[in-house]
C-alpha atoms as a PDB file:
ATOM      1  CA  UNK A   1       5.141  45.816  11.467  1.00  0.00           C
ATOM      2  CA  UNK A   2       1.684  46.177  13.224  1.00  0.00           C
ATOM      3  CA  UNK A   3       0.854  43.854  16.074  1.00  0.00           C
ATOM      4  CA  UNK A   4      -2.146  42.524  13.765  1.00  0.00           C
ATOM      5  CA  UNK A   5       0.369  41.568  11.254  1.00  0.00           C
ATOM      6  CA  UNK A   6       2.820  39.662  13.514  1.00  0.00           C
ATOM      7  CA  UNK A   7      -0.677  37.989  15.041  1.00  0.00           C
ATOM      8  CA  UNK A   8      -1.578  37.007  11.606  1.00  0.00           C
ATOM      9  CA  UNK A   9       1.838  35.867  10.594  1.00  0.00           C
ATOM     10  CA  UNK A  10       2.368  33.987  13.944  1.00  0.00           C
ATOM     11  CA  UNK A  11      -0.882  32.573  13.553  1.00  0.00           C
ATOM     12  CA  UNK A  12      -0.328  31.394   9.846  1.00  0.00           C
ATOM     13  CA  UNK A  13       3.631  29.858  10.729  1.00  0.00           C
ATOM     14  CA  UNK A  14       1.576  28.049  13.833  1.00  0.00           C
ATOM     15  CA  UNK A  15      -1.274  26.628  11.291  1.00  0.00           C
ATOM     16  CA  UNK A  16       1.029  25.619   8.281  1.00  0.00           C
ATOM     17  CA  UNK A  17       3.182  23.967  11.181  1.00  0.00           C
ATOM     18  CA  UNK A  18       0.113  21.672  12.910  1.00  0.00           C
ATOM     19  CA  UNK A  19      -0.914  21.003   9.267  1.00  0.00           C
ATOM     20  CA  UNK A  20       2.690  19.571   7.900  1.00  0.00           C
ATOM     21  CA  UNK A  21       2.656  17.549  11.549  1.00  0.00           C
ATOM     22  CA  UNK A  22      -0.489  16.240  11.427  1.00  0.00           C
ATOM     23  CA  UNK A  23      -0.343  14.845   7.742  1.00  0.00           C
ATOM     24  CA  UNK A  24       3.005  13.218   8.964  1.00  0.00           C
ATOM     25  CA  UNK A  25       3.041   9.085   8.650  1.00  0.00           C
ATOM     26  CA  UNK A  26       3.699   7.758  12.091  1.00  0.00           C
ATOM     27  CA  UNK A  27       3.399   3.978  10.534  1.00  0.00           C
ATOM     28  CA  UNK A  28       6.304   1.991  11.522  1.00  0.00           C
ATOM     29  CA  UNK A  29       8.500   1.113   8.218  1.00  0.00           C
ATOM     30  CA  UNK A  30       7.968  -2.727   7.281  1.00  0.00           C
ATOM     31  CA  UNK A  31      11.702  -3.933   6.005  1.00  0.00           C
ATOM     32  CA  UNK A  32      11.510  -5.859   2.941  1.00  0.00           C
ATOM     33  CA  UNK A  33       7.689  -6.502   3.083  1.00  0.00           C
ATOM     34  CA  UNK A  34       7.514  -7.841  -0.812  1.00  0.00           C
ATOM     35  CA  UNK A  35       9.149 -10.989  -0.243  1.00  0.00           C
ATOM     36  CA  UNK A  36       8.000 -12.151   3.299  1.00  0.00           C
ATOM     37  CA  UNK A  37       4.160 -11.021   2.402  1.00  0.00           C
ATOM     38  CA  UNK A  38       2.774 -13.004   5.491  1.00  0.00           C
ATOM     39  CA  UNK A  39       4.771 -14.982   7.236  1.00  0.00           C
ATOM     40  CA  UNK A  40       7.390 -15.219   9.430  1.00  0.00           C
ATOM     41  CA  UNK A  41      10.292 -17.918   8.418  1.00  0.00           C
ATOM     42  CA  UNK A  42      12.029 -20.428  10.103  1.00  0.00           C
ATOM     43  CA  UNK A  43      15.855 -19.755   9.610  1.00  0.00           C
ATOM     44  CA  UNK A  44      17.570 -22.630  11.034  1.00  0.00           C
ATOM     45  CA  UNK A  45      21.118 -24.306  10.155  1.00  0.00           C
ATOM     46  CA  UNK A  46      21.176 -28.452   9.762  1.00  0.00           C
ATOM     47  CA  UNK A  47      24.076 -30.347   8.622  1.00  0.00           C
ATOM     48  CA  UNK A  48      23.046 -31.648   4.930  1.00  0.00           C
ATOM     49  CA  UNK A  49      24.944 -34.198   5.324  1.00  0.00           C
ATOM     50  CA  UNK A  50      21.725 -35.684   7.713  1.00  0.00           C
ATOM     51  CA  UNK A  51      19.635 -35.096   4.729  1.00  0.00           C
ATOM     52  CA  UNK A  52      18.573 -38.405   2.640  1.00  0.00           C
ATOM     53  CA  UNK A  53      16.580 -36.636  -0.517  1.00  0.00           C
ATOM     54  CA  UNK A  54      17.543 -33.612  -2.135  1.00  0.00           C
ATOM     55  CA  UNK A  55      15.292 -32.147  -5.183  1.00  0.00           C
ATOM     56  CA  UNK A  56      15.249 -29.260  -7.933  1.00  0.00           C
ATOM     57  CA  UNK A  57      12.157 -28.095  -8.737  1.00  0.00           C
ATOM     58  CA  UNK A  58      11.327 -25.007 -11.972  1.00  0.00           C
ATOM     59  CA  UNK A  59       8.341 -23.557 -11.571  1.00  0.00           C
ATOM     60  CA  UNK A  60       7.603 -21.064 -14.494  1.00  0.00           C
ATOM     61  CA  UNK A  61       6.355 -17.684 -14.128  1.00  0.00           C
ATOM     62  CA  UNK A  62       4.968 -14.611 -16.336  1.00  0.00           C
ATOM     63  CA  UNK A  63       5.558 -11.676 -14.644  1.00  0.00           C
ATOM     64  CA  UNK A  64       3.326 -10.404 -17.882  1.00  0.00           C
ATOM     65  CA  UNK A  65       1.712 -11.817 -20.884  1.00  0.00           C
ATOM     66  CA  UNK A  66       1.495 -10.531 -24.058  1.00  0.00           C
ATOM     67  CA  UNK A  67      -2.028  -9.348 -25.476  1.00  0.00           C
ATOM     68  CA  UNK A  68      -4.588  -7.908 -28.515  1.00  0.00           C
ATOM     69  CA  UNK A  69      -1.674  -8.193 -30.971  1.00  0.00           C
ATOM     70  CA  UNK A  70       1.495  -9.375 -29.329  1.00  0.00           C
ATOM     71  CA  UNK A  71       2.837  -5.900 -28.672  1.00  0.00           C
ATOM     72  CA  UNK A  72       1.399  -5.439 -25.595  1.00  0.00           C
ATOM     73  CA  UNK A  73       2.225  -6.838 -22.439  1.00  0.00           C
ATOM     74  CA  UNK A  74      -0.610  -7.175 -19.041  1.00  0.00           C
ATOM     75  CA  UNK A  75       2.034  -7.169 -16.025  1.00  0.00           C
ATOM     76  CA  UNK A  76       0.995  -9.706 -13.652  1.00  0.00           C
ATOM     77  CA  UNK A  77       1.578 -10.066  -9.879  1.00  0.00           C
ATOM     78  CA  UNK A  78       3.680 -13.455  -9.071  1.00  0.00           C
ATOM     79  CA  UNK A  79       3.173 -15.536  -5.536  1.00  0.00           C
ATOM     80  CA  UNK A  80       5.215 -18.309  -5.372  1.00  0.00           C
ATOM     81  CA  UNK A  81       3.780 -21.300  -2.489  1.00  0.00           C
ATOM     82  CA  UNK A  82       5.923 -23.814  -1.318  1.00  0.00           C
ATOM     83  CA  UNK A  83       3.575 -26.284   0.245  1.00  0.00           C
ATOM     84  CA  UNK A  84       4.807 -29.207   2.402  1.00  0.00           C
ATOM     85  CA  UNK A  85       2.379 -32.065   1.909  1.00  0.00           C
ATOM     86  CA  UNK A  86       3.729 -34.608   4.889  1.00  0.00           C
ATOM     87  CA  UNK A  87       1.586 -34.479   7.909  1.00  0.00           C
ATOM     88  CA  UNK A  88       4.664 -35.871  10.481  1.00  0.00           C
ATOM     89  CA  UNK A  89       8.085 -34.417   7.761  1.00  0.00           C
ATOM     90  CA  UNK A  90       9.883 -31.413   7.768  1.00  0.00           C
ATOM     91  CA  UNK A  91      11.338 -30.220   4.706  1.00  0.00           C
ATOM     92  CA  UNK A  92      14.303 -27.894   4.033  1.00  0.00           C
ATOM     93  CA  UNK A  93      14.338 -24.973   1.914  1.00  0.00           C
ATOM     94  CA  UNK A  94      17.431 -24.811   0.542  1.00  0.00           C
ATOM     95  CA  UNK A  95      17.147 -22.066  -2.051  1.00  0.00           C
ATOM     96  CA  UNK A  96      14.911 -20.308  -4.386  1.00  0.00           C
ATOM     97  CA  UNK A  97      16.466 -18.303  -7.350  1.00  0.00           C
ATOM     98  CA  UNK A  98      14.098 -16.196  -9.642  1.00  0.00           C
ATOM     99  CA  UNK A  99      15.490 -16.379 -13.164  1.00  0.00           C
ATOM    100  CA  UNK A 100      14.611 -13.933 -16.248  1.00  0.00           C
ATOM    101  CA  UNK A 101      13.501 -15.170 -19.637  1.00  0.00           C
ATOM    102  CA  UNK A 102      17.042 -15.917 -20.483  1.00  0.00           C
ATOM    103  CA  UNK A 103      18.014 -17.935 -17.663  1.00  0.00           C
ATOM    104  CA  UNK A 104      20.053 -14.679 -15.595  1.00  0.00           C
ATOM    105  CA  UNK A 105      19.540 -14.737 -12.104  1.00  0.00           C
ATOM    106  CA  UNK A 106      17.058 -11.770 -10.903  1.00  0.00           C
ATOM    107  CA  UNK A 107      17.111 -11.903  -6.816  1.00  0.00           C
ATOM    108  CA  UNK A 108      17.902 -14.755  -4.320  1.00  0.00           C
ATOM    109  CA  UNK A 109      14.606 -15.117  -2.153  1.00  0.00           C
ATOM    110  CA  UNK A 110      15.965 -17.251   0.459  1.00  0.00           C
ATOM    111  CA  UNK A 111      19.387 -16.232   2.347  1.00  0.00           C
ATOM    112  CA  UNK A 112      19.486 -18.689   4.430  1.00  0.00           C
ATOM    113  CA  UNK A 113      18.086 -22.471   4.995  1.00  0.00           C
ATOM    114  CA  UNK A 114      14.182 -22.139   6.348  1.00  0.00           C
ATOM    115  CA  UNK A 115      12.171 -24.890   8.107  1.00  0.00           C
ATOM    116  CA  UNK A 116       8.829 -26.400   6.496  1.00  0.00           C
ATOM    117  CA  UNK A 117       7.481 -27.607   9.141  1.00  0.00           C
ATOM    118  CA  UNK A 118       4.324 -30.611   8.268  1.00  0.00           C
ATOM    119  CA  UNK A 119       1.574 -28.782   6.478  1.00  0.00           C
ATOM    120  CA  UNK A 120       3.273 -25.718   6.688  1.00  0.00           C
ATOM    121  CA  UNK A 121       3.154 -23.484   3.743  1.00  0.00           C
ATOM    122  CA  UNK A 122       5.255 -20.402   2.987  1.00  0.00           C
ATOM    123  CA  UNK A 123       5.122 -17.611   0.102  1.00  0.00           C
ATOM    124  CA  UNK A 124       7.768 -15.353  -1.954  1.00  0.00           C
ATOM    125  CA  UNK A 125       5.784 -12.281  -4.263  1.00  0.00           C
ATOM    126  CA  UNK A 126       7.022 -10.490  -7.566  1.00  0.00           C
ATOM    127  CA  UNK A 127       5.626  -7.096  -7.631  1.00  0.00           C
ATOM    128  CA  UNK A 128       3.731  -6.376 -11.039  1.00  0.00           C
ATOM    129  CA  UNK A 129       6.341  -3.662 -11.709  1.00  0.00           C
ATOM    130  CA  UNK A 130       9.178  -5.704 -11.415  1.00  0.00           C
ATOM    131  CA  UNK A 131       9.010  -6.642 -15.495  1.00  0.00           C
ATOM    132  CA  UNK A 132      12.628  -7.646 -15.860  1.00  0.00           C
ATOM    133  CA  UNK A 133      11.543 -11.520 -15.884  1.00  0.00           C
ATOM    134  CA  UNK A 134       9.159 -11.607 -18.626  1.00  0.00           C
ATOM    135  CA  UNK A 135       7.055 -13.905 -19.893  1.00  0.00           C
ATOM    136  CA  UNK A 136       9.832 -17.066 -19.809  1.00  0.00           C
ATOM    137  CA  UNK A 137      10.476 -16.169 -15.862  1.00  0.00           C
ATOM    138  CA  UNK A 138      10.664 -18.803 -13.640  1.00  0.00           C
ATOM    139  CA  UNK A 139      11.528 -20.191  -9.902  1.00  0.00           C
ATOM    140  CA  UNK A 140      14.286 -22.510  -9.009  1.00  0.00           C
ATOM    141  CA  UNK A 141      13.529 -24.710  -5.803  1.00  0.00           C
ATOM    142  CA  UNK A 142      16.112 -26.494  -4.112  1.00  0.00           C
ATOM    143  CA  UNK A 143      14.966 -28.459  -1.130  1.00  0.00           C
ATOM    144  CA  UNK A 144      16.391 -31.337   0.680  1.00  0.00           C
ATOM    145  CA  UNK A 145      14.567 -33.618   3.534  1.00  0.00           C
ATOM    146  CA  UNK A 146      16.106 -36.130   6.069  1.00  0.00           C
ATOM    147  CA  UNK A 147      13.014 -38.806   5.308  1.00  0.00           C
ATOM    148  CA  UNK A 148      12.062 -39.091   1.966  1.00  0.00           C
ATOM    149  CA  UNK A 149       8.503 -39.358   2.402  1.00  0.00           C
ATOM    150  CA  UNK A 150       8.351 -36.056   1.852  1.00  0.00           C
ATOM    151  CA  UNK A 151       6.870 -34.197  -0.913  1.00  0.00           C
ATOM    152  CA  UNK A 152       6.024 -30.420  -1.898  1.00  0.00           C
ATOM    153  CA  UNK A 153       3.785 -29.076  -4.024  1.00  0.00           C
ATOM    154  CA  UNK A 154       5.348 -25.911  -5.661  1.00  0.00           C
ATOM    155  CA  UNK A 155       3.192 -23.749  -7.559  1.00  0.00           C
ATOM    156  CA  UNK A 156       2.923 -20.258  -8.954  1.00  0.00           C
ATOM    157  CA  UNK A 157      -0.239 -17.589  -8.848  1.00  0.00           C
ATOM    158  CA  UNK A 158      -0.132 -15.125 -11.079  1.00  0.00           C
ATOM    159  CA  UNK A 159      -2.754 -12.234 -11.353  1.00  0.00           C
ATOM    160  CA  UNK A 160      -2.946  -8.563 -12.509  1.00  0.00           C
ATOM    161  CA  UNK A 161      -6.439  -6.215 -13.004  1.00  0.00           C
ATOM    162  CA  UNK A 162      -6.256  -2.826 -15.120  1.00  0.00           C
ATOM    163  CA  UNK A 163      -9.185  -0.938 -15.004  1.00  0.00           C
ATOM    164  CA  UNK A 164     -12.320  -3.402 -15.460  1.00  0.00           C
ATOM    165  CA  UNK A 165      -9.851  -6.340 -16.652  1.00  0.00           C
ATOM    166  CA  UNK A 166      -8.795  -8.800 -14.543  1.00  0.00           C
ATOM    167  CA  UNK A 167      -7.012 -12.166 -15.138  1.00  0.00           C
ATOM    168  CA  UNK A 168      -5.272 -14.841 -12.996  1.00  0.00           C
ATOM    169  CA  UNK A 169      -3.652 -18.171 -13.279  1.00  0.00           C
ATOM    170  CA  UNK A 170      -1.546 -21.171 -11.867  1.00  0.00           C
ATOM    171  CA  UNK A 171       1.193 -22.854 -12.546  1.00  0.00           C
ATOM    172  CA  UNK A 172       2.622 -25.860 -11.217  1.00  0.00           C
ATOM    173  CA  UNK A 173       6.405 -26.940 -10.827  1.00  0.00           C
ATOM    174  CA  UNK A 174       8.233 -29.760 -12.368  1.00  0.00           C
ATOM    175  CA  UNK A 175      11.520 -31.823 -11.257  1.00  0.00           C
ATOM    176  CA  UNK A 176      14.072 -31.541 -13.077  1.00  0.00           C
ATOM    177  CA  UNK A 177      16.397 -32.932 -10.476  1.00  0.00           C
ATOM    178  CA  UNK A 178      16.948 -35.376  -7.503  1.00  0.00           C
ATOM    179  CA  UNK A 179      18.790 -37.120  -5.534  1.00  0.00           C
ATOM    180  CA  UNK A 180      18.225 -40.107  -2.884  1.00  0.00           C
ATOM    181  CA  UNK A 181      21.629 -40.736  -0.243  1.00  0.00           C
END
């Protein structure tokens, strides 16, 4: 080989190199970004037993509507809020279940118990691909509080653009169950 052909094919591993490592992503990875979208939660463990209202609330959801004749389906982005409305109460998440169309659990949002603190809102999102849950989906709620002057407001957002078209929506959530100790 001629020394201007091991220049040039030095020079062309060296360029191919500094071109793979500078396209790299250096981003730190984000764990499970979908369902805590902006805020941080407050995981804490209380006895229930302390707890003097309990509540189950269903708040429907479309994670896409159907369209021009039925057969076709606009997928829609889902935010579920959990608002508490007391300025001086906490509140207790206790769990939030997202159900399909026929009533079969999809994902368990919350783990663990989390804090509302007064005025303090928090969020769960669907993805638009995530279709399994249809246009019957919906949210189970169950939240507990040790005063019952309490109240939340659960709703859903819903919203999806293709192209030029863009539509969005709310929903609000209705007890079906509670419970005063």
């Amino acid at each position: 080989m001629k020394p201007k052909d091991i220049f040039l094919s030095t020079l062309l591993t060296i360029s191919t190199f500094l071109l793979f490592y500078s396209c790299s992503n250096n981003e730190p990875v984000v764990e499970d970004k979908k369902t805590h979208p902006s805020h941080k939660y407050n995981y804490v463990s209380v006895d229930t037993s302390l707890f003097t209202y309990f509540q189950t609330d269903y708040a429907p959801v479309y994670s896409d509507i159907y369209h021009r004749d039925g057969t076709r389906r606009f997928s829609l982005t889902v935010t579920l809020s959990i608002r508490n409305t007391s300025k001086v109460d906490s509140v207790y998440i206790l769990s939030t279940t997202y159900y399909d169309s026929y009533g079969k659990p999809i994902k368990e949002y919350v783990k663990s118990m989390i804090l509302l603190s007064p005025l303090e809102s928090i969020e769960f999102v669907v993805d638009e691909k995530e279709i399994s849950g249809g246009a019957g989906a919906n949210f189970i709620v169950e939240w507990g509080a040790i005063n019952y002057t309490n109240q939340l407001l659960v709703q859903t957002v819903m919203i999806g653009t293709n192209g030029q078209q863009g539509i969005s929506f709310l929903t609000d959530a209705k007890k079906v169950e509670s419970r005063i100790k």
